[in-house]
Protein backbone atom coordinates (compact mmCIF):
# COMPACT_ATOMS: atom_id res chain seq x y z
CA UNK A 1 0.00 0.00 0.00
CA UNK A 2 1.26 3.30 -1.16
CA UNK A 3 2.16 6.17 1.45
CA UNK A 4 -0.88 8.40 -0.14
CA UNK A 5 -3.26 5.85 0.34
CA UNK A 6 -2.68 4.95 3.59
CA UNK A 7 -2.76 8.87 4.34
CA UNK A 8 -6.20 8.38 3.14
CA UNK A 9 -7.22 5.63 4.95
CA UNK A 10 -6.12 7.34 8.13
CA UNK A 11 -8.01 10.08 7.36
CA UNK A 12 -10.97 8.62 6.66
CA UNK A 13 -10.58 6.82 9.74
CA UNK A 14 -10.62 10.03 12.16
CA UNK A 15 -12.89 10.41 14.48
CA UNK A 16 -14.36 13.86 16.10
CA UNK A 17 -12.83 15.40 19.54
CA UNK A 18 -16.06 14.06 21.34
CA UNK A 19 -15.15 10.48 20.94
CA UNK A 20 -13.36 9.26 24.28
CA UNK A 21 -9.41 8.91 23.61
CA UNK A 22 -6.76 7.76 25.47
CA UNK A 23 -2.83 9.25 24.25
CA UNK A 24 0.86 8.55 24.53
CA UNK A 25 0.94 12.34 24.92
CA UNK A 26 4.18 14.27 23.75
CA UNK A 27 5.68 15.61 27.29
CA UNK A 28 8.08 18.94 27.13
CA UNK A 29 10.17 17.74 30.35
CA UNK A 30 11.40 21.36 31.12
CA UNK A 31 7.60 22.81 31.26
CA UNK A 32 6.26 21.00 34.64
CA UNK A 33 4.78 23.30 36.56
CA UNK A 34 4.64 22.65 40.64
CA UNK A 35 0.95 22.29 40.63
CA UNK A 36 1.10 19.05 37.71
CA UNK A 37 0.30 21.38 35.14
CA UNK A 38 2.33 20.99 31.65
CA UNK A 39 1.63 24.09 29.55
CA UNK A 40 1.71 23.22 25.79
CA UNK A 41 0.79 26.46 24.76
CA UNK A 42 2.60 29.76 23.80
CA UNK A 43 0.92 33.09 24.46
CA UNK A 44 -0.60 34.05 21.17
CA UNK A 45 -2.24 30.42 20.79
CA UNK A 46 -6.05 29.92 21.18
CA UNK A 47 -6.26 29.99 24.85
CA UNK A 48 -9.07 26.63 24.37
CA UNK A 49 -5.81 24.60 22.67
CA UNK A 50 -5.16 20.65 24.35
CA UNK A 51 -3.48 20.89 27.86
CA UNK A 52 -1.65 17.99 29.71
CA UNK A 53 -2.39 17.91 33.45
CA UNK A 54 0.44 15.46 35.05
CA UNK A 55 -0.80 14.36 38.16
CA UNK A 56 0.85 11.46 40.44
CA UNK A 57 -1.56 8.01 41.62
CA UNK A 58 -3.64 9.17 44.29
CA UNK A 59 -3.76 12.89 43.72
CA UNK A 60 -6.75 14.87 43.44
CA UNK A 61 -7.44 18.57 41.85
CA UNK A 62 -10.06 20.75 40.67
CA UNK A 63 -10.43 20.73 36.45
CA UNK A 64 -10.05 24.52 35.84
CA UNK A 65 -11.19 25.95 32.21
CA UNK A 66 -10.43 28.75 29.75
CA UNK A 67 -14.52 28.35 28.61
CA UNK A 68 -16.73 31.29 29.79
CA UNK A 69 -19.81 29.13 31.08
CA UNK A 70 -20.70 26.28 32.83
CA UNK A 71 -19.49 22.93 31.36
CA UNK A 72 -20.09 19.26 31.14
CA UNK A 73 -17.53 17.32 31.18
CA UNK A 74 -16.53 13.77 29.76
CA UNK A 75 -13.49 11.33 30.24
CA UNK A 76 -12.22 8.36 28.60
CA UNK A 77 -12.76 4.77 29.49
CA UNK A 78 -9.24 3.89 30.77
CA UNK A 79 -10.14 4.76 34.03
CA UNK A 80 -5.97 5.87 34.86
CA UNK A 81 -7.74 9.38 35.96
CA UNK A 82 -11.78 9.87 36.41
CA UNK A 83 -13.42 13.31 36.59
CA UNK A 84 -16.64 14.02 38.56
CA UNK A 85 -19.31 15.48 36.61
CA UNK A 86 -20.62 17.65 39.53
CA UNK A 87 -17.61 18.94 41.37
CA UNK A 88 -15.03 18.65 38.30
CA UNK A 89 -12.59 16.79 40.68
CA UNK A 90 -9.81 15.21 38.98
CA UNK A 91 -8.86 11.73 40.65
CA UNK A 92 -5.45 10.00 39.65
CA UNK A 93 -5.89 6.33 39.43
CA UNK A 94 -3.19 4.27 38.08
CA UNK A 95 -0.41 5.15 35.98
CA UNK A 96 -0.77 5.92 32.15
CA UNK A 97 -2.78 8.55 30.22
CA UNK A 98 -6.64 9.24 30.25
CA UNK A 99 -8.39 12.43 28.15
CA UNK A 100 -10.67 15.00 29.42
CA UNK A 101 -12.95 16.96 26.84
CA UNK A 102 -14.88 19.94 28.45
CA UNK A 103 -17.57 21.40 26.77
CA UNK A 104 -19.05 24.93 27.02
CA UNK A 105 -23.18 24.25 27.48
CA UNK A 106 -23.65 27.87 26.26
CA UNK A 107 -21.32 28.21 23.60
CA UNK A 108 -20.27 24.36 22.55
CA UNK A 109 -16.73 25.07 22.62
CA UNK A 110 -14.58 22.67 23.52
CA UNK A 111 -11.32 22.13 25.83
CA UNK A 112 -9.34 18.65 25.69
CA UNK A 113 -7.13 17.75 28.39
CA UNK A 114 -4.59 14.89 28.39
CA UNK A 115 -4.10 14.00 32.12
CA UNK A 116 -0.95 11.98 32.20
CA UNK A 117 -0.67 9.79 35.72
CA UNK A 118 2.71 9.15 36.53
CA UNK A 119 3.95 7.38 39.95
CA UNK A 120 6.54 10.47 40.45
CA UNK A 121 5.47 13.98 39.17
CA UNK A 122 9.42 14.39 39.19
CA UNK A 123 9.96 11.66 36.66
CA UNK A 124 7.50 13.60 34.17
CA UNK A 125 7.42 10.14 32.26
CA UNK A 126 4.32 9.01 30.19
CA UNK A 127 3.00 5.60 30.18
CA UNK A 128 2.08 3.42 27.36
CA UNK A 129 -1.22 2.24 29.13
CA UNK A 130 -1.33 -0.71 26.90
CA UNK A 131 2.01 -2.79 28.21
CA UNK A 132 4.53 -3.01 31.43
CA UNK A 133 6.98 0.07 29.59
CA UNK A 134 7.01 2.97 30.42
CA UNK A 135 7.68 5.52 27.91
CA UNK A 136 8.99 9.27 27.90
CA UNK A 137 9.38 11.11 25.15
CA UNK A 138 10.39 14.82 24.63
CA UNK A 139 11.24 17.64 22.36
CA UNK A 140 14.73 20.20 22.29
CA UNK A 141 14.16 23.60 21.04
CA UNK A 142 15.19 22.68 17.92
CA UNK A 143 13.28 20.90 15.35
CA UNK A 144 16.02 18.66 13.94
CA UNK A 145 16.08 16.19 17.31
CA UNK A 146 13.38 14.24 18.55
CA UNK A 147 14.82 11.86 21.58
CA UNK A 148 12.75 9.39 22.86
CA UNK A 149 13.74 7.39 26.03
CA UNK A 150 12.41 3.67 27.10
CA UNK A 151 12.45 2.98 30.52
CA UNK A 152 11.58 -0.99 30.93
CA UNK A 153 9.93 -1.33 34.64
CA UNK A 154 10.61 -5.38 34.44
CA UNK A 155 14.09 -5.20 33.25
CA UNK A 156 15.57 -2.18 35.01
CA UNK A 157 17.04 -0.65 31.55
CA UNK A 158 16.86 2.41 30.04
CA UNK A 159 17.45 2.65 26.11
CA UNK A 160 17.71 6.66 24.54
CA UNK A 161 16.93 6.22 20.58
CA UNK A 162 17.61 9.62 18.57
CA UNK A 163 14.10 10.03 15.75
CA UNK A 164 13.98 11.59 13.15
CA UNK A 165 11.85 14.96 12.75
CA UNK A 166 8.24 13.48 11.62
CA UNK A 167 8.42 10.22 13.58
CA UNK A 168 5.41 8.80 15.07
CA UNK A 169 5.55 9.06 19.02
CA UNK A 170 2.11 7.96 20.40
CA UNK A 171 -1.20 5.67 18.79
CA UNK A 172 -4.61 6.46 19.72
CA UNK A 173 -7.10 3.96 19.58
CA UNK A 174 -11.07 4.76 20.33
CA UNK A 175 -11.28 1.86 22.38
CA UNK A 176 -8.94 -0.59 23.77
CA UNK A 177 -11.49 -3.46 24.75
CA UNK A 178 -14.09 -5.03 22.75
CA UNK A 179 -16.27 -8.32 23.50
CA UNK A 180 -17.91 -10.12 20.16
CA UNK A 181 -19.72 -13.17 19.33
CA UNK A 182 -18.29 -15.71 16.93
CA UNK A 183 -18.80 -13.69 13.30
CA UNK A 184 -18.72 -10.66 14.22
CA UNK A 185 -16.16 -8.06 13.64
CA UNK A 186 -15.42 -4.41 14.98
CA UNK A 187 -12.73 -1.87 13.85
CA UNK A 188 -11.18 0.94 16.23
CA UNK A 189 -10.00 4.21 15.07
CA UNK A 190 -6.74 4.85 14.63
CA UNK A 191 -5.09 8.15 15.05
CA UNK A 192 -1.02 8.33 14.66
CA UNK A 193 0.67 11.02 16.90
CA UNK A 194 1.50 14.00 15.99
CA UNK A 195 -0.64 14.71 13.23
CA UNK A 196 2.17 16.32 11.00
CA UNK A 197 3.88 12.72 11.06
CA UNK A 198 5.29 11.72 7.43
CA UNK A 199 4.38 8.15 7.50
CA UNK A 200 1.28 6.76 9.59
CA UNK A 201 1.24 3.57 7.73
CA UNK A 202 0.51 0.61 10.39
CA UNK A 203 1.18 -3.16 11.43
CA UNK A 204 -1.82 -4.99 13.06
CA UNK A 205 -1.03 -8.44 14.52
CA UNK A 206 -2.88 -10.39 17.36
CA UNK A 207 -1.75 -13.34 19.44
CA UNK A 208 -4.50 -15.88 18.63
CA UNK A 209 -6.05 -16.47 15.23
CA UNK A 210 -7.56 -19.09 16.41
CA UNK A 211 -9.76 -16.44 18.87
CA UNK A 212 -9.72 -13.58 16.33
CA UNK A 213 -7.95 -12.04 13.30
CA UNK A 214 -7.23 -8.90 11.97
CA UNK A 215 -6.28 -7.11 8.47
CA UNK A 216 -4.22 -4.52 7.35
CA UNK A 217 -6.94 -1.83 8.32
CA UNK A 218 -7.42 -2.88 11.45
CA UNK A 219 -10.96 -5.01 11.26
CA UNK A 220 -11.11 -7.43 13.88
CA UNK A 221 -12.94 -10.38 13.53
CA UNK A 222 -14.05 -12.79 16.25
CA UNK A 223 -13.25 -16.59 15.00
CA UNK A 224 -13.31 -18.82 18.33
CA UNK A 225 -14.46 -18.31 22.41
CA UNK A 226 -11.69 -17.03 24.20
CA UNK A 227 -9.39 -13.92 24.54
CA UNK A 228 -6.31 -12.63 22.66
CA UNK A 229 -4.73 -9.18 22.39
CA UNK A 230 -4.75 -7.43 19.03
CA UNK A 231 -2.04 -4.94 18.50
CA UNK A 232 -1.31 -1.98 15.55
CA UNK A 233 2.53 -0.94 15.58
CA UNK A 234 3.92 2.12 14.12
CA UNK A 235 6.23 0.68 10.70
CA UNK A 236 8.07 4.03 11.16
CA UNK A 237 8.43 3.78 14.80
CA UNK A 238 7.81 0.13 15.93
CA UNK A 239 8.44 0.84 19.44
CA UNK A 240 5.05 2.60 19.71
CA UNK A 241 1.87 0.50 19.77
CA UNK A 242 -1.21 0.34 21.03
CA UNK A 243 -3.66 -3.14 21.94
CA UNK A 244 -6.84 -4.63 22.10
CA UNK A 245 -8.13 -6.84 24.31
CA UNK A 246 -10.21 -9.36 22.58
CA UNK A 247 -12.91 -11.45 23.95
CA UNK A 248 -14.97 -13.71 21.88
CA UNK A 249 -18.03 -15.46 22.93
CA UNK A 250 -18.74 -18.38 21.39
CA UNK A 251 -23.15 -18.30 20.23
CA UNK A 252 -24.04 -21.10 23.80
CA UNK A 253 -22.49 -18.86 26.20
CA UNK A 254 -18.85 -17.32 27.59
CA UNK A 255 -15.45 -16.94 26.38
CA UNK A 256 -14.89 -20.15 28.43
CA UNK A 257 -17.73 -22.09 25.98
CA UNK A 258 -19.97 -22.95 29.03
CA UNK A 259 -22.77 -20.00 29.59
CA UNK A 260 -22.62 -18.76 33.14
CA UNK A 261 -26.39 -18.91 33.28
CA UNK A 262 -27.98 -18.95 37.07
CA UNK A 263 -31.55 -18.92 38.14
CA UNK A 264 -32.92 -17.97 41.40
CA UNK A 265 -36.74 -18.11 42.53
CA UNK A 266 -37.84 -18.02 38.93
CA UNK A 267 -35.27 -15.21 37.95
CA UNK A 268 -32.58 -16.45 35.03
CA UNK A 269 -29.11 -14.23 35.25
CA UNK A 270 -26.49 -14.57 32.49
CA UNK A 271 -23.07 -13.52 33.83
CA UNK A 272 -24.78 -11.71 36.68
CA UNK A 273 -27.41 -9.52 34.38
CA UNK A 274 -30.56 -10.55 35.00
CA UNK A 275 -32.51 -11.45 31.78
CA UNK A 276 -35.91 -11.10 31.17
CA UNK A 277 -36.45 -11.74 27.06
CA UNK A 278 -38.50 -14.41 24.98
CA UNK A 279 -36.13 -17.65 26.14
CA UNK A 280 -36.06 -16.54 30.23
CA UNK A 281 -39.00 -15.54 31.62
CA UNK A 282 -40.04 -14.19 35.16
CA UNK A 283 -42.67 -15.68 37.83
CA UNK A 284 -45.62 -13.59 37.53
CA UNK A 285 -44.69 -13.35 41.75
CA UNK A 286 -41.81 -11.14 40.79
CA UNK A 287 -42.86 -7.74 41.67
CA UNK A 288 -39.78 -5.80 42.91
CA UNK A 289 -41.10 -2.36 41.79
CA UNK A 290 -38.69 0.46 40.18
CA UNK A 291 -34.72 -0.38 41.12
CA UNK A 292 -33.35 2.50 43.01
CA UNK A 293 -30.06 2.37 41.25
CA UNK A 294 -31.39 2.65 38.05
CA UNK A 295 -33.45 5.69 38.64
CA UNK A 296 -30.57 7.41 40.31
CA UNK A 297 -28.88 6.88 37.63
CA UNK A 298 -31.56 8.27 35.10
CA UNK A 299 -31.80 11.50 37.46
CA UNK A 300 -27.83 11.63 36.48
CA UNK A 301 -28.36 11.30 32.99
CA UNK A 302 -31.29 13.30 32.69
CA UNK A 303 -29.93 16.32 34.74
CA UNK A 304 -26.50 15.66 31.77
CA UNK A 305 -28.96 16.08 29.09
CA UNK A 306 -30.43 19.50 30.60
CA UNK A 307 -26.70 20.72 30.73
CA UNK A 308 -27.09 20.12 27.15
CA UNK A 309 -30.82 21.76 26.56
CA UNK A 310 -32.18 17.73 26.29
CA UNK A 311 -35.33 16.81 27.97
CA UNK A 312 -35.32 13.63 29.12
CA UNK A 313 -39.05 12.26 30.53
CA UNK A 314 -39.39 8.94 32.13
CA UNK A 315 -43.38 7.81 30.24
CA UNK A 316 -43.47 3.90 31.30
CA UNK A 317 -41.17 2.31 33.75
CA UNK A 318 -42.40 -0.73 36.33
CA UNK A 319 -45.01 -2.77 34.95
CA UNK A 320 -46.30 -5.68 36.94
CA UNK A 321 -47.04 -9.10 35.39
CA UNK A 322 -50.56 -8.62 35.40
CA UNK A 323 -50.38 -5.14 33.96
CA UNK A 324 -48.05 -6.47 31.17
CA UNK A 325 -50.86 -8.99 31.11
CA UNK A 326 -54.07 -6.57 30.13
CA UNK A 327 -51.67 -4.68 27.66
CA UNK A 328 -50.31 -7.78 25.88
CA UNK A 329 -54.12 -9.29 25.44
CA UNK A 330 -55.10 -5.70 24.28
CA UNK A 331 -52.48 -5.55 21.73
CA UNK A 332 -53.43 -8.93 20.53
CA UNK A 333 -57.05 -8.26 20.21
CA UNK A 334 -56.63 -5.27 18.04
CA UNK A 335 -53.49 -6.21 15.68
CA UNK A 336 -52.65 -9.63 16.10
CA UNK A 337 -50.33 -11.90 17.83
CA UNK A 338 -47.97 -11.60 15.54
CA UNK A 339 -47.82 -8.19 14.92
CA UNK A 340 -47.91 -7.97 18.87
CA UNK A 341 -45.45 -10.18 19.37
CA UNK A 342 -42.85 -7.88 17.54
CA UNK A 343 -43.28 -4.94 19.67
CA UNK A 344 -44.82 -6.23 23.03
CA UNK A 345 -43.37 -9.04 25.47
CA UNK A 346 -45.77 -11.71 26.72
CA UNK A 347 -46.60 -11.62 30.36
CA UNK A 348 -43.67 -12.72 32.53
CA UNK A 349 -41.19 -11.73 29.73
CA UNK A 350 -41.36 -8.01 30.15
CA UNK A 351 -37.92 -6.51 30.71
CA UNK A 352 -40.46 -3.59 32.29
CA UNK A 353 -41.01 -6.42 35.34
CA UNK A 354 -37.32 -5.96 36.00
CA UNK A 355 -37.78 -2.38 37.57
CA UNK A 356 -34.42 -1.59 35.28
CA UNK A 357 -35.80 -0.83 32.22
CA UNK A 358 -37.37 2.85 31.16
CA UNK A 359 -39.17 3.87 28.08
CA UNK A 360 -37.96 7.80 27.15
CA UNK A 361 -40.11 10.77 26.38
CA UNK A 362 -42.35 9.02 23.54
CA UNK A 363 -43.08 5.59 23.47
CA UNK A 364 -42.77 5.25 19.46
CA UNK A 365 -41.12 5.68 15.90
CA UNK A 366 -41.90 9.29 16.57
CA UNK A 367 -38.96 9.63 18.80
CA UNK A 368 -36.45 8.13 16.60
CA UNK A 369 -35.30 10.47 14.57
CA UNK A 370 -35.35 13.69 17.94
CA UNK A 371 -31.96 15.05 19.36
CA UNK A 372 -33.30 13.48 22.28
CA UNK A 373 -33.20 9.76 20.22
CA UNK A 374 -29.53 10.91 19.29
CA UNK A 375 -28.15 12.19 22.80
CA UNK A 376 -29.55 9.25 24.33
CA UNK A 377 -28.11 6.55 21.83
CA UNK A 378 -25.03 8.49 21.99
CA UNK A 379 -24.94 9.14 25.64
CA UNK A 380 -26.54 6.69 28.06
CA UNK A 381 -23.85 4.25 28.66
CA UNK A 382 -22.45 6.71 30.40
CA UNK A 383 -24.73 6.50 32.90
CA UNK A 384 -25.44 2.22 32.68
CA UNK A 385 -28.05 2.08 30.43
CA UNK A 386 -27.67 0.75 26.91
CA UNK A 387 -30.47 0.63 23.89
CA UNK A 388 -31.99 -1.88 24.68
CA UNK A 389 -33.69 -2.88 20.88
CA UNK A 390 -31.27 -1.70 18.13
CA UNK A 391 -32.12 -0.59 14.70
CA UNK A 392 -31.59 -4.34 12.62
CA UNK A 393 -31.22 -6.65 15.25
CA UNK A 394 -34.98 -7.82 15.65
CA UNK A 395 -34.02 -11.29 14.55
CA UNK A 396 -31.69 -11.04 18.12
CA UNK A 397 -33.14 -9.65 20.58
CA UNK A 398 -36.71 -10.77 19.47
CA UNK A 399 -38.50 -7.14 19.01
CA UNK A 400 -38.48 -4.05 16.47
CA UNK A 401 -36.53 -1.41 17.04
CA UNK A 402 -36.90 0.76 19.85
CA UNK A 403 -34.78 3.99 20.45
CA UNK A 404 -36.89 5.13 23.75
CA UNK A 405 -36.40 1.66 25.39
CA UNK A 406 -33.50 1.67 27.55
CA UNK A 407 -32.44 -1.04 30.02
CA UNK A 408 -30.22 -0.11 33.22
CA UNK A 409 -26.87 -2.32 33.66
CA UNK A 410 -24.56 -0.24 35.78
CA UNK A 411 -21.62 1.58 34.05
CA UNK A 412 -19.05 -0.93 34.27
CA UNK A 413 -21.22 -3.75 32.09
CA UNK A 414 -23.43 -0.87 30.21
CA UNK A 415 -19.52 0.38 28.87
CA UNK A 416 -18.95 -3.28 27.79
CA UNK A 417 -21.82 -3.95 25.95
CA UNK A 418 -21.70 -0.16 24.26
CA UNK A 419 -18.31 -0.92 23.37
CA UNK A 420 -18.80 -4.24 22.01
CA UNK A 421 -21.12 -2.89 19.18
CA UNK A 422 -23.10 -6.42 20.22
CA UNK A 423 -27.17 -6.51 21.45
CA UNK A 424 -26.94 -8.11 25.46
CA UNK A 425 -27.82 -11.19 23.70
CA UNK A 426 -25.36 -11.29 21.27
CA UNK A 427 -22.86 -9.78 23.99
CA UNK A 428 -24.10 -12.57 26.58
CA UNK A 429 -24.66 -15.70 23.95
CA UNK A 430 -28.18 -16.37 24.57
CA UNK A 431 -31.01 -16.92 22.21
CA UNK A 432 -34.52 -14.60 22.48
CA UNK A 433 -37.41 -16.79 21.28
CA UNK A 434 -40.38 -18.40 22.78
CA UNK A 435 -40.74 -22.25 23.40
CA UNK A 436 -44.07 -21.73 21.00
């Protein structure tokens, strides 16, 4: 592949500020500041440009802005530093590199922050988050040296390689874990550091074929149950790379082959999520009422989507089995089982019996296509929902498309599935149909 078509390809691959990054951030040693800030910029630049906050594990400090209004803020899905959406309270976590993208609720402009965690400020060293290196890199005055020094925490040796103005010094990736069923396939986006680098070309390898493989672009495809790492190099700077973790789900249940599948009183959980679709059903004595977790976190997400001038409603929440009951028979009566059974759940297979599942602002097509719809498909992972019924998958998850039916999983396993691309069932291995 030529170098102008690989330009290409990387271009086409870019992806806007607003997606959650994680960077191998380009450090300028000499410009610490005592308080962990690292000022990138010189006095005439945009006073919005990236900043790198360097904190150490365990520190804590307030996110402070150049934007004129109040701001939302969001972070990547590393987790080395989290930010909370309230207070703006940095937290340091673990050592390597997260991103922090503050937005202006008035004005929509935008601030990015790389927060680098180190475990010594004094070291200023930046961490490939993706292996047991550790690597700093930094920049003379003059543009004719770039030295980049590898500091190998298992083997005690440090190794200073002289690069050549335009070399590739850090690999983004827009996500870093993915979970997929046997078939499927999911490609990250690649962004080469800096972005006036004179060749981006890559080299994607992974450790198991027999779990998944990968091509030239970077298109992973899931082949057996089990996990592997998937990794893109740098061809003009091989020391820099970023991974994948892989895990693969094979269609009858983990990456193990044997479905962690539970049931207690009547109540089927799958890896701990408990599943209420057309295969597992619930005992029409099941009447736990609306989860409290899951409408705290809807009060979080809805008072996020104000910040943003999004209304967020809750119109149908808990529904008993005998209310599911009356509006299952209803639907039947006037279009259908058929037809009824694409858009309404029998009784005792009602995610709405759960007390974790919420239908948004307008119960129907008529919200699709709303900012609302958008925000909320783009947005409520965040929070540990996911959509519930995605666009396409009705042969999966056993119902037609719904964009105002979300379903609460907590953030850690809401991220997951979100990241995965997959439907829970496709995400968990199970099947969604009736017995008959």
């Amino acid at each position: 592949m030529s170098k102008a078509s690989k330009d290409n390809k990387q271009a086409k691959r870019k992806s806007l500020i607003s997606v959650p990054m994680v960077a191998l951030t380009i450090l300028a040693a000499a410009g610490l500041a005592t308080g962990g800030w690292l000022a990138l910029q010189s006095p005439e630049q945009d006073p919005l440009a990236t900043q790198t906050i360097v904190m150490e594990v365990g520190d804590q400090r307030t996110l402070e802005t150049a934007l004129s209004n109040a701001f939302t803020v969001t972070a990547s899905l590393d987790g080395a530093a989290t930010i909370a959406e309230d207070t703006y309270l940095i937290t340091a976590n673990a050592v390597g590199q997260s991103t922090i993208l503050a937005k202006d609720s008035v004005t929509g402009e935008e601030q990015l922050f790389y927060v680098n965690v180190v475990a010594d400020r004094n070291t200023a060293a930046g961490t490939n988050a993706n292996s047991d290196d550790t690597t700093t890199t930094s920049t003379t005055s003059s543009a004719a040296t770039t030295t980049t020094t590898t500091e190998s925490t298992t083997e005690g040796t440090t190794t200073t390689v002289s690069l050549p103005p335009g070399s590739v010094t850090g690999i983004e990736l827009t996500f870093y874990n993915v979970n997929l069923a046997i078939g499927q396939s999911k490609m990250p986006i690649v962004t080469m550091l800096p972005s006036d680098a004179t060749d981006k070309s890559e080299k994607w390898t992974t450790t198991d074929e027999a779990v998944a493989t990968v091509d030239e672009l970077g298109n992973i495809t899931a082949v057996g149950a089990g996990t592997c790492t998937v990794r893109v190099t740098s061809v003009n700077n091989p020391a820099v790379y970023a991974e994948v973790t892989v895990t693969v789900k094979d269609p009858n249940g983990s990456s193990t082959g044997q479905a962690n599948i539970t049931t207690s009183n009547g109540v089927t959980f799958v890896d701990g999520i408990l599943i209420a679709n057309k295969t597992y059903g619930l005992p029409a004595s099941y009447a736990p009422g609306v989860n409290a977790d899951a409408k705290a976190a809807f009060e979080r997400m809805q008072t996020a989507a104000a910040m943003e001038m999004m209304t967020l409603t809750i119109v149908s929440s808990y529904r008993s089995y005998e209310t599911q009951q009356i509006l299952y028979e209803r639907y039947c009566n006037r279009d259908g089982q058929a037809a009824a059974d694409r858009y309404s759940a029998r009784p005792g297979h009602s995610e709405h019996q759960t007390g974790l599942a919420f239908d948004i602002n307008n119960a129907s097509s008529s919200f699709d296509d709303t900012p609302e719809a958008q925000w909320l498909a783009e947005n409520c992972w965040r929070y540990g929902f996911i959509i519930r019924y995605p666009e396409g998958k009705e042969d999966v998850t056993g119902y037609q498309y719904e964009s105002w039916h979300i379903r609460y999983l907590g953030e850690e396993k809401a991220r997951a599935v979100y990241e995965s691309g997959l439907t829970l069932e496709e995400y968990l291995g199970i099947t969604s149909e009736y017995a008959s």
